[in-house]
C-alpha atoms as a PDB file:
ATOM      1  CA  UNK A   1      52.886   7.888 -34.389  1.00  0.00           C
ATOM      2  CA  UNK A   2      48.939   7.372 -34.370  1.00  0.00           C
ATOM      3  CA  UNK A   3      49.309   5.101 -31.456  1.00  0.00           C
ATOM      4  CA  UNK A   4      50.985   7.516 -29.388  1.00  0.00           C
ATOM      5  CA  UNK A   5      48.469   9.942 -29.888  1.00  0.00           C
ATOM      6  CA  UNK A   6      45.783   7.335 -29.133  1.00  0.00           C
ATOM      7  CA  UNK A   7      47.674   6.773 -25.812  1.00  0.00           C
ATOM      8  CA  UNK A   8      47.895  10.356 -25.253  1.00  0.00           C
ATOM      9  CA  UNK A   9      43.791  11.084 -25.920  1.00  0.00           C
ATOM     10  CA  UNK A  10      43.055   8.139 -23.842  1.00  0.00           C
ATOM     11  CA  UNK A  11      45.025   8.772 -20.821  1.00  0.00           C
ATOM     12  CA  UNK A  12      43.569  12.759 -21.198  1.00  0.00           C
ATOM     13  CA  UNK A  13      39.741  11.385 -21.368  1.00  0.00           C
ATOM     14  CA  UNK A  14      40.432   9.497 -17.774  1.00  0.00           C
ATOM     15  CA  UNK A  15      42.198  12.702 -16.337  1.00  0.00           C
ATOM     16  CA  UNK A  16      39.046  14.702 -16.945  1.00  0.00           C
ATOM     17  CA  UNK A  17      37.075  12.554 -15.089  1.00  0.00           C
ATOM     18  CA  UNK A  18      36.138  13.578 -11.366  1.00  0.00           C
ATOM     19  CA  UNK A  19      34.528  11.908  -8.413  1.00  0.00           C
ATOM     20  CA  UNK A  20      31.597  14.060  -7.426  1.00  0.00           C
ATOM     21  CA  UNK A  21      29.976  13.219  -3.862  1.00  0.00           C
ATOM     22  CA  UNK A  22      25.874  14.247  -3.659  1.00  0.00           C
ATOM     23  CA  UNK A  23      25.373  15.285  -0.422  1.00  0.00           C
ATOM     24  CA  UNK A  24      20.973  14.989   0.056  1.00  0.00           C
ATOM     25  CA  UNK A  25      19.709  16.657   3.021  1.00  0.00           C
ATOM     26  CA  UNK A  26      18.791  14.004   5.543  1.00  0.00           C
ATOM     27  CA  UNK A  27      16.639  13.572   8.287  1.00  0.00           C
ATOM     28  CA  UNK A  28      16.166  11.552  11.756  1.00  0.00           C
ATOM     29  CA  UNK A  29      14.288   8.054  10.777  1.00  0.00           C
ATOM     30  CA  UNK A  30      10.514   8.048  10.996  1.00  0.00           C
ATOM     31  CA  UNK A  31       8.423   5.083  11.763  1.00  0.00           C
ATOM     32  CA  UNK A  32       6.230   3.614   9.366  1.00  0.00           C
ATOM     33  CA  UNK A  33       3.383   1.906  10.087  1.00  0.00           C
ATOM     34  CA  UNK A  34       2.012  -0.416   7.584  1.00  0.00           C
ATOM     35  CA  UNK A  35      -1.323  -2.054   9.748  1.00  0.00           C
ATOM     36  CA  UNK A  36      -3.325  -3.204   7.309  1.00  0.00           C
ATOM     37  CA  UNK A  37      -5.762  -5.658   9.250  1.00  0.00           C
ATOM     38  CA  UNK A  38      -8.002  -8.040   6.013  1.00  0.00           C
ATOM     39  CA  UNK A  39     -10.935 -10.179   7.161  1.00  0.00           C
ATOM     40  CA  UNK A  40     -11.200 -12.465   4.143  1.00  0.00           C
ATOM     41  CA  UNK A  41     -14.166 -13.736   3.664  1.00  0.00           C
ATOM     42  CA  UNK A  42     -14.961 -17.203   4.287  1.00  0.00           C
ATOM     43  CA  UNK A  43     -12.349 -16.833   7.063  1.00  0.00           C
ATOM     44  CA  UNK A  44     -11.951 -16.771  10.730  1.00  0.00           C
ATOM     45  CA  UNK A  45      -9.698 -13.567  10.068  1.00  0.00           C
ATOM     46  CA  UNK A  46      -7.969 -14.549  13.402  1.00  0.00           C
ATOM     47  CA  UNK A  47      -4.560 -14.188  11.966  1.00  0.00           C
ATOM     48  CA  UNK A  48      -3.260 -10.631  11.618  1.00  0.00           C
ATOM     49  CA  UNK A  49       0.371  -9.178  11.039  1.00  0.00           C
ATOM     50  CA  UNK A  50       1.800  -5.564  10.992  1.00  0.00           C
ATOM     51  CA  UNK A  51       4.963  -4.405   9.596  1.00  0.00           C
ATOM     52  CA  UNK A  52       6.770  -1.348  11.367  1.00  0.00           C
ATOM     53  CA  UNK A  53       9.628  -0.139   9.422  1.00  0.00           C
ATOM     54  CA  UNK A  54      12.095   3.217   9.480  1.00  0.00           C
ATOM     55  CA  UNK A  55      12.351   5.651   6.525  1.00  0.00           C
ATOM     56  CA  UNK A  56      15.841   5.392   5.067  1.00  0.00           C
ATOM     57  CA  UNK A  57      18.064   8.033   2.791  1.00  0.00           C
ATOM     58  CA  UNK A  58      17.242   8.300  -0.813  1.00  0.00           C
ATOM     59  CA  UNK A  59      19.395   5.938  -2.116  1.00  0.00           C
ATOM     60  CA  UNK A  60      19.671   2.739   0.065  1.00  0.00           C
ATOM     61  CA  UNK A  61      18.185  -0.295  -1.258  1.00  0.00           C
ATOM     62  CA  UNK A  62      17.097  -1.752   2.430  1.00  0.00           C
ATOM     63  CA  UNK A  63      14.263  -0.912   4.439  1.00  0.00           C
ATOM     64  CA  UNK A  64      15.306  -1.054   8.024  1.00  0.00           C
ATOM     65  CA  UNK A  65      12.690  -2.778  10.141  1.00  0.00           C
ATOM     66  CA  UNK A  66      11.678  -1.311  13.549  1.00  0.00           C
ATOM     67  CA  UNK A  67      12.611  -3.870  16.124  1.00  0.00           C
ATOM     68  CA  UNK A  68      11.787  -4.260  19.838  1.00  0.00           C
ATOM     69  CA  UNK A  69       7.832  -2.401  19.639  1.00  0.00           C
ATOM     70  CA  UNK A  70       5.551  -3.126  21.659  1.00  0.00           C
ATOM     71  CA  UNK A  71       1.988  -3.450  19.601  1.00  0.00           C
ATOM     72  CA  UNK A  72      -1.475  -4.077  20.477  1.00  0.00           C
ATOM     73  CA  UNK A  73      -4.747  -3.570  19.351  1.00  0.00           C
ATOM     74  CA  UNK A  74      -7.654  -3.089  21.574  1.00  0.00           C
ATOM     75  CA  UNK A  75     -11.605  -3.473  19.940  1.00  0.00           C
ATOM     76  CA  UNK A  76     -14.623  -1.932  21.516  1.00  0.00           C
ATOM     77  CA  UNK A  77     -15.704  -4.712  24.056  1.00  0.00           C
ATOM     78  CA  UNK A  78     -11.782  -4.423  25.711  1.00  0.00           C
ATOM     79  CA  UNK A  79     -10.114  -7.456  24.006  1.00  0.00           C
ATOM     80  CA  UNK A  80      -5.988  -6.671  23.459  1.00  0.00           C
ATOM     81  CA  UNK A  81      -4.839  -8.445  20.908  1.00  0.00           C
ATOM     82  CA  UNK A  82      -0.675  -8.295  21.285  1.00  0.00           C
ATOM     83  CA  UNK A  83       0.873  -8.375  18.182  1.00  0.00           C
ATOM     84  CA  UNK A  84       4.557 -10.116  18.346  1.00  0.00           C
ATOM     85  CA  UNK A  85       7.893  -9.336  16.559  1.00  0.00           C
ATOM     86  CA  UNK A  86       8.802 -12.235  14.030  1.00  0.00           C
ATOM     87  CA  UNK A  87      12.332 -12.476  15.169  1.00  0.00           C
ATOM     88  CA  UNK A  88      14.284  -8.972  14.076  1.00  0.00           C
ATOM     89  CA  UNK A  89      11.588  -8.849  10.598  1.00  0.00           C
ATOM     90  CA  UNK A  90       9.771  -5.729  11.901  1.00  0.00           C
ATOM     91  CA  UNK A  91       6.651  -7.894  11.680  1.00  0.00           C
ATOM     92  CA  UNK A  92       4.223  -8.051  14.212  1.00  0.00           C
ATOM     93  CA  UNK A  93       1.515 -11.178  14.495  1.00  0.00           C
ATOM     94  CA  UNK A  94      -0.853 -12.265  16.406  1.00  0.00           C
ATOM     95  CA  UNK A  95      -3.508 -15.911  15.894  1.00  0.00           C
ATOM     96  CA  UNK A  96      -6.346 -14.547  18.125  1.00  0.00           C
ATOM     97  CA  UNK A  97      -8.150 -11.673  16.407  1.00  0.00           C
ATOM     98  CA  UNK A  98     -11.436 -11.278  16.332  1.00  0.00           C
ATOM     99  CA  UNK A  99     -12.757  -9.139  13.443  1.00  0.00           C
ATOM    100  CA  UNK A 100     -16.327  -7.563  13.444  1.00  0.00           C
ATOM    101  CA  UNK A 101     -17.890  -5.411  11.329  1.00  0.00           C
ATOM    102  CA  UNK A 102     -18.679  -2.055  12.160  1.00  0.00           C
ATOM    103  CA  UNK A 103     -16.396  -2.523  15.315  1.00  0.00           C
ATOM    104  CA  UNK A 104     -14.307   0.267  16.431  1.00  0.00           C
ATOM    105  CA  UNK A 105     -10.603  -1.048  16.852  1.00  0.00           C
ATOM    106  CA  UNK A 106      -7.745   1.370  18.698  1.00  0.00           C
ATOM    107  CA  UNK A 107      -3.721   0.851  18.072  1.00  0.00           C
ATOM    108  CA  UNK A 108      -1.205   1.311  20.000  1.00  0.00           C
ATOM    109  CA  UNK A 109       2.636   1.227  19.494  1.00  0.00           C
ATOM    110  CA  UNK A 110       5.072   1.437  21.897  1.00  0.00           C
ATOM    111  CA  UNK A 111       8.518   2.273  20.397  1.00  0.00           C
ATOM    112  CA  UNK A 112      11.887   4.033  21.193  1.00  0.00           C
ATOM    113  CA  UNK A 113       9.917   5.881  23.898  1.00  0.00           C
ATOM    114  CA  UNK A 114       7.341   7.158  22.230  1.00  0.00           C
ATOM    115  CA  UNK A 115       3.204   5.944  22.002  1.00  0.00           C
ATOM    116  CA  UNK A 116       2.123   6.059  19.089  1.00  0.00           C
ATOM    117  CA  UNK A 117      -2.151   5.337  18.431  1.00  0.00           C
ATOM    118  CA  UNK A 118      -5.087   4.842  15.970  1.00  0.00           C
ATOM    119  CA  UNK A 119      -8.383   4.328  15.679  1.00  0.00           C
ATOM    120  CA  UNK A 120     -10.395   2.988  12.920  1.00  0.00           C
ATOM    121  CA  UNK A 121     -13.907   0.843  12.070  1.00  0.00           C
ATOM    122  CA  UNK A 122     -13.579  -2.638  10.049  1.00  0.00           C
ATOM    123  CA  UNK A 123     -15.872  -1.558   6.869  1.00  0.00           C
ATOM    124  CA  UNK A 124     -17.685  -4.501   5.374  1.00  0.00           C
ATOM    125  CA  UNK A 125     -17.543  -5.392   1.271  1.00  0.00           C
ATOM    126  CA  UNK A 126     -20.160  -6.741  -1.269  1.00  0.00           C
ATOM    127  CA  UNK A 127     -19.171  -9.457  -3.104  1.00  0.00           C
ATOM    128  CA  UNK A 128     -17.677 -10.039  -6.538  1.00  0.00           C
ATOM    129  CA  UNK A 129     -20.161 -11.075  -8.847  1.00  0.00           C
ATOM    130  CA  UNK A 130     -18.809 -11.541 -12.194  1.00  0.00           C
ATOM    131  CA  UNK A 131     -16.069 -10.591 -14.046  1.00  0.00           C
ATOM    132  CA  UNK A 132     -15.844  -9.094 -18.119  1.00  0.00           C
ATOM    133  CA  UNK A 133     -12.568  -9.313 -20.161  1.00  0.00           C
ATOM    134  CA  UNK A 134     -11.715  -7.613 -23.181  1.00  0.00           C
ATOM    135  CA  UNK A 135      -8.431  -8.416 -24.791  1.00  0.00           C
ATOM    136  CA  UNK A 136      -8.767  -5.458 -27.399  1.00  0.00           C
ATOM    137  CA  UNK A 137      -8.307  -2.320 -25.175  1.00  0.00           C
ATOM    138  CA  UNK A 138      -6.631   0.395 -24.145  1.00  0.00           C
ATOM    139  CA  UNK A 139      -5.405   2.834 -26.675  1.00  0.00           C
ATOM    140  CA  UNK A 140      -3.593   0.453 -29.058  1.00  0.00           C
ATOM    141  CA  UNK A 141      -6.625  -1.745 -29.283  1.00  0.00           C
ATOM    142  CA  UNK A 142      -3.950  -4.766 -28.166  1.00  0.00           C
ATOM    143  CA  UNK A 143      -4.149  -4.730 -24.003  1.00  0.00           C
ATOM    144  CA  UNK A 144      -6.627  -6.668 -21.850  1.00  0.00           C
ATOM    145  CA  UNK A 145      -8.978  -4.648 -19.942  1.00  0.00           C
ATOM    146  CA  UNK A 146     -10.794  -6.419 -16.725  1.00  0.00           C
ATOM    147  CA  UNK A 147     -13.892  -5.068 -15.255  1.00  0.00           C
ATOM    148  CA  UNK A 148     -14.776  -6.665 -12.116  1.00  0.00           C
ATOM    149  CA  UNK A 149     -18.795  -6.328 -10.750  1.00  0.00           C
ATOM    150  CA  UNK A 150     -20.420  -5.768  -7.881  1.00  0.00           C
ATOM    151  CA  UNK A 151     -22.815  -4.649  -5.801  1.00  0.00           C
ATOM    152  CA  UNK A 152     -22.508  -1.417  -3.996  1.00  0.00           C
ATOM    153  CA  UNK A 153     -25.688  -1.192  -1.148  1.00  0.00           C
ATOM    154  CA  UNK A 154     -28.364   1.279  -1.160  1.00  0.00           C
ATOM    155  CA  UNK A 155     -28.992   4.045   1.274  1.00  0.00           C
ATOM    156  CA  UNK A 156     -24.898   4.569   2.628  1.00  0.00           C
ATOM    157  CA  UNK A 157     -21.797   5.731   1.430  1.00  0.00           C
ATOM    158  CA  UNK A 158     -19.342   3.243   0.572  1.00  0.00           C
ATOM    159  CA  UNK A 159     -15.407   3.280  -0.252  1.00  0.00           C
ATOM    160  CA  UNK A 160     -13.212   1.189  -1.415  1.00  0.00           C
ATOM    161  CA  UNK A 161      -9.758  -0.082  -2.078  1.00  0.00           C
ATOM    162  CA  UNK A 162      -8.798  -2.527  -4.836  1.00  0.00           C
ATOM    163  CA  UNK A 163      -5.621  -4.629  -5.525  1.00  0.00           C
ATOM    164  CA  UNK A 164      -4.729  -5.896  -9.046  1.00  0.00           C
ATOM    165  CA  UNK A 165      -2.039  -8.570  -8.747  1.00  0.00           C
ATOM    166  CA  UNK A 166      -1.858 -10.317 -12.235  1.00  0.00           C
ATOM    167  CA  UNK A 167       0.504 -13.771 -12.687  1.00  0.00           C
ATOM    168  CA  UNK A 168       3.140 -11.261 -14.225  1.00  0.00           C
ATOM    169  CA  UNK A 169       6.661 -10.102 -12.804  1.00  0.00           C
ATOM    170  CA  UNK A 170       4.800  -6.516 -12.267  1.00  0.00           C
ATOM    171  CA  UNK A 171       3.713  -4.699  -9.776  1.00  0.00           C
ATOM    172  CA  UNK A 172       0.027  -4.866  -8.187  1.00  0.00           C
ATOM    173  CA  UNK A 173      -2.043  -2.080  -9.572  1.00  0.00           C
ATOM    174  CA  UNK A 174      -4.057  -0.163  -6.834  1.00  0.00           C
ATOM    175  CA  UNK A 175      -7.295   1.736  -7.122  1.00  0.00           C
ATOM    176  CA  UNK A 176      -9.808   3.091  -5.155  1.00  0.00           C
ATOM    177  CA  UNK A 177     -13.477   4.540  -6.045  1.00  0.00           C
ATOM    178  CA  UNK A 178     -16.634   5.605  -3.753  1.00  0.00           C
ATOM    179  CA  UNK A 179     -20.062   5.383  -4.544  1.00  0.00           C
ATOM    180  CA  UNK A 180     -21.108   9.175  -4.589  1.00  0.00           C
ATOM    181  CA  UNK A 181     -22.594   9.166  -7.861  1.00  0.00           C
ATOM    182  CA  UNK A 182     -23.759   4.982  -8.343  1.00  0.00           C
ATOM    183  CA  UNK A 183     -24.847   4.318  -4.833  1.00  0.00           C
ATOM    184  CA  UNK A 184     -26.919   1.471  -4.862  1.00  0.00           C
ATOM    185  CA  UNK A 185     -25.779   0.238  -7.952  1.00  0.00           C
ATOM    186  CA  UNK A 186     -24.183  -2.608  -9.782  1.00  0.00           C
ATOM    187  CA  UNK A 187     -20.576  -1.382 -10.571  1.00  0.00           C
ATOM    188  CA  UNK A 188     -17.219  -2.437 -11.142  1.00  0.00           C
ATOM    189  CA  UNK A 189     -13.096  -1.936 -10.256  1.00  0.00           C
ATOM    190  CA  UNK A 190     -11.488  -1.674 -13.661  1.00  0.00           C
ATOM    191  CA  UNK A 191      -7.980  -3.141 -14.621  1.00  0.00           C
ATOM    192  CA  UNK A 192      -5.975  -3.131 -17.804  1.00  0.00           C
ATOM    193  CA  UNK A 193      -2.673  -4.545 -18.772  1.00  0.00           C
ATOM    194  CA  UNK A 194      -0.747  -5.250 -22.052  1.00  0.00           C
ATOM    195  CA  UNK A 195       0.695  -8.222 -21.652  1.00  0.00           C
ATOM    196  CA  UNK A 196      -1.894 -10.015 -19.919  1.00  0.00           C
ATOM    197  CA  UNK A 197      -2.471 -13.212 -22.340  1.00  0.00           C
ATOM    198  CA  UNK A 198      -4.988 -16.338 -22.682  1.00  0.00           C
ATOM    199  CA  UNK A 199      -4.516 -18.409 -20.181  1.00  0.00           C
ATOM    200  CA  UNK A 200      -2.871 -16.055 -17.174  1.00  0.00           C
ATOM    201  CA  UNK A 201      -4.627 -15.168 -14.219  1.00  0.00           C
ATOM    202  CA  UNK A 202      -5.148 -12.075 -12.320  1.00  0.00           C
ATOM    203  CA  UNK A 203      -6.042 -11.853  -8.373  1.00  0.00           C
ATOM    204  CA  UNK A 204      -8.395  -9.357  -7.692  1.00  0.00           C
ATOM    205  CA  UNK A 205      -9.178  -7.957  -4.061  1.00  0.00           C
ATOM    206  CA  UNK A 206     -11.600  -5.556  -3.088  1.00  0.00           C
ATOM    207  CA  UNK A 207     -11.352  -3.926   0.274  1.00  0.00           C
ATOM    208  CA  UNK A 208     -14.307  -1.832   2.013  1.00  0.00           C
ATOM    209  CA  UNK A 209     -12.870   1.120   3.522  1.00  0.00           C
ATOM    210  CA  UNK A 210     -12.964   4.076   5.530  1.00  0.00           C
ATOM    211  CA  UNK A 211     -13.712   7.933   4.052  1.00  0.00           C
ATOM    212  CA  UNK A 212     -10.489   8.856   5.329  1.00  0.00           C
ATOM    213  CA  UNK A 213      -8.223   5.721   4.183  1.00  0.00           C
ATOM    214  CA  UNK A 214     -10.384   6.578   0.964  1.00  0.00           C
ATOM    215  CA  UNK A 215      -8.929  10.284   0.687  1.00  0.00           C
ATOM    216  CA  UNK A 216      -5.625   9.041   1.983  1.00  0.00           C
ATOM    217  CA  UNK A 217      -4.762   6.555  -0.419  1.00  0.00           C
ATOM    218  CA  UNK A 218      -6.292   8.822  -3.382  1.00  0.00           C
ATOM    219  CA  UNK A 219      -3.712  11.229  -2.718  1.00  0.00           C
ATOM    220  CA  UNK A 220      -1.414   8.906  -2.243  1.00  0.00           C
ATOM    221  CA  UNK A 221      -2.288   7.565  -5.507  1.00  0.00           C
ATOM    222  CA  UNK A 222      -1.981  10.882  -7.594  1.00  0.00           C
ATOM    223  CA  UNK A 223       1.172  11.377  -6.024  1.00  0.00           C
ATOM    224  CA  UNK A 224       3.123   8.324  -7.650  1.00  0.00           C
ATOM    225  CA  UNK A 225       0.967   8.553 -10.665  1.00  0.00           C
ATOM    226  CA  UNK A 226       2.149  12.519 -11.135  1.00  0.00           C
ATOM    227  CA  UNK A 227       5.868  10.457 -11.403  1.00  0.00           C
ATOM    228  CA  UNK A 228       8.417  12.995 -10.348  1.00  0.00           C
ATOM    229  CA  UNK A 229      11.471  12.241  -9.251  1.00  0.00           C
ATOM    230  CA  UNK A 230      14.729  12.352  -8.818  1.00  0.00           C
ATOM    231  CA  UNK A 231      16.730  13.832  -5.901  1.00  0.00           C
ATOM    232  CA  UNK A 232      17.058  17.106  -7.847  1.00  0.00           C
ATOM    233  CA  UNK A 233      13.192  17.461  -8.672  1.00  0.00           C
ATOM    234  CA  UNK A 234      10.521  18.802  -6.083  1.00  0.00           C
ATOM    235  CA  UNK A 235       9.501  16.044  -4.159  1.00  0.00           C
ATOM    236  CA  UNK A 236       5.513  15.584  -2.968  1.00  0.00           C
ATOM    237  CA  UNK A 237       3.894  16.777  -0.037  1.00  0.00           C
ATOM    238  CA  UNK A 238       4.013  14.133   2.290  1.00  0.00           C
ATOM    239  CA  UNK A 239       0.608  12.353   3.271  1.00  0.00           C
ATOM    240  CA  UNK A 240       0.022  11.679   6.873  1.00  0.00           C
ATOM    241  CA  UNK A 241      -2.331   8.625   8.306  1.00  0.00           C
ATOM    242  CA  UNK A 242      -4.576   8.447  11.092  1.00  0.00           C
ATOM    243  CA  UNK A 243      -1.814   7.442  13.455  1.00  0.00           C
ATOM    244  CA  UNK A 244      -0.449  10.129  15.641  1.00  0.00           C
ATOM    245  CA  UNK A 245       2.879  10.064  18.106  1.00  0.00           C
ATOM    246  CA  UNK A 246       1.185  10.922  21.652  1.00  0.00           C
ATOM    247  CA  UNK A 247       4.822  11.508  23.159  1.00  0.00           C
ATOM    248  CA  UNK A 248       6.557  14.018  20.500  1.00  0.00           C
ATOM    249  CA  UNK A 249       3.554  15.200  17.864  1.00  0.00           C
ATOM    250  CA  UNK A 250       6.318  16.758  15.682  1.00  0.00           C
ATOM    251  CA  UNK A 251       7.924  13.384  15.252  1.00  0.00           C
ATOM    252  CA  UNK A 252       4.858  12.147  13.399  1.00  0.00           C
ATOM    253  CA  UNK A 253       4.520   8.369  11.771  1.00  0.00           C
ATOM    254  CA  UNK A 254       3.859   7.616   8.084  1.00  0.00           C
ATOM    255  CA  UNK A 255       1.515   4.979   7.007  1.00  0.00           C
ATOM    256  CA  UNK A 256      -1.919   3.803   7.626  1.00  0.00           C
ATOM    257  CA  UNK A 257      -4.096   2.012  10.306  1.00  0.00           C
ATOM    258  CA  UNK A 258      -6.779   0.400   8.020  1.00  0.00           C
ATOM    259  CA  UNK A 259      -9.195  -2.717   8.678  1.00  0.00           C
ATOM    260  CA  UNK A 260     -11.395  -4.151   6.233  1.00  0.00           C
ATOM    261  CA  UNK A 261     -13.592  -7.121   4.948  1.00  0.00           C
ATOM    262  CA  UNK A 262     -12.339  -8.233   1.771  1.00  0.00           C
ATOM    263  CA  UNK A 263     -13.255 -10.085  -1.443  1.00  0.00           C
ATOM    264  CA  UNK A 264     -10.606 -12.113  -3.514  1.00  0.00           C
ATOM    265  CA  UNK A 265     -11.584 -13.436  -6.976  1.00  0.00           C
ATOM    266  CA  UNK A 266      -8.929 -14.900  -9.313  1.00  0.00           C
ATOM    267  CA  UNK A 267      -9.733 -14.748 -12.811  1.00  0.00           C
ATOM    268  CA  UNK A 268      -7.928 -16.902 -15.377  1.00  0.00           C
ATOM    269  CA  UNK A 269      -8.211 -14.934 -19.173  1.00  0.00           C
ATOM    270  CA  UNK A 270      -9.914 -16.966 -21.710  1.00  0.00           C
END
């Protein structure tokens, strides 16, 4: 007898169950534009890539890649630099740039019809000059905390952009700060992470950067740092870059034309 009525809860529990299809509002694709142009220093900075991509429905795992643009970039004494689809990747390259500082650098994209543009100015970067660890931070007294110095110059106002990318499976920490308050200054891009040991390295890159790349990414920033999310939360405002569609203005791009001088250290913890 118990068996039967084990059978009969059993096959009841399955009945109950029902298929329930989530229909998310969706959207025409919208090209992304991911132009981040990096002079490294101690390099010719000559070889450039851009990565155009199409935003996708909540929840696919692949980015689609926008194939068959047209890109170029065009500095302030007239030199186009075309920038060449890698096969079907969605990324664009080009061997022949010429990166100055201070220059004024316009983009163009020609895709699906439409022209899209941006302008920006490569900002220079001051060096890193040391780096400080201390492997009993953070709240818990038990994470490594990284403070990487610098220089900022006197007399302007300077942004910038730094990457975190420790020898961990993790993802890169970004940050950004401006000198408003410490111009002229020695001054540092702070990182912390708990399971950081002796012995692992971190790469640290410091980008100089625009004002508005400065407020875009800050926003940006907040936005993922606020967490939200799910499909059945309020979603954030979405933040627009300096690129604009010429053709259709409603059908604007996401993503960022940005060029900067950069620093790279890699620190190994001790």
């Amino acid at each position: 007898m118990k068996k039967l009525i084990y059978i009969i809860l059993l096959v009841f529990a399955f009945s109950c169950e029902d298929v329930i299809d989530l229909e998310l509002p969706t959207s025409e694709p919208k090209l992304v534009i991911d132009a981040s142009i990096d002079w490294l220093k101690g390099t010719s900075g000559n070889e450039q890539t851009i990565k155009l991509s199409l935003t996708a429905p909540f929840f696919d795992i692949d980015v689609p890649p926008a194939n068959g643009a047209t890109v170029s970039i065009t500095d302030s004494n007239n030199n186009i630099f075309d920038f060449i689809e890698d096969g079907d990747t969605g990324i664009y390259s080009n061997n022949t740039f010429l990166p100055e500082i201070n220059g004024e650098y316009n983009l163009t994209i020609l895709y699906n019809g439409e022209t899209y543009v941006g302008t920006e100015i490569l900002k220079s970067v001051s060096e890193i000059t040391r780096v400080e660890q201390n492997l009993e931070g953070g709240f818990s007294g038990e994470e490594t905390e990284i403070k990487a110095f610098f220089n900022d110059p006197e007399d302007e106002e300077n942004y910038y952009f730094f990457e975190f990318t420790p020898s961990l499976p993790v993802t890169p920490t970004l940050d950004t700060f401006k000198d408003e308050f410490v111009n002229g200054n020695e001054i540092f891009g702070f990182y912390i992470e708990e399971d950081l040991d002796q012995g692992q390295s971190v790469i640290i890159r410091n980008h100089g950067v625009s004002e508005r790349f400065y407020e875009f990414m800050f926003i940006l920033l907040q936005q993922i740092d606020d967490g939200g999310g799910g499909p059945f939360e309020t979603q954030p405002a979405t933040v627009r870059g300096n690129c604009i569609n010429q053709t259709n203005p409603e059908n604007f791009p996401l993503g960022y034309f940005r060029l900067s001088e950069v620093d790279e250290f890699e620190y190994t913890i001790e």
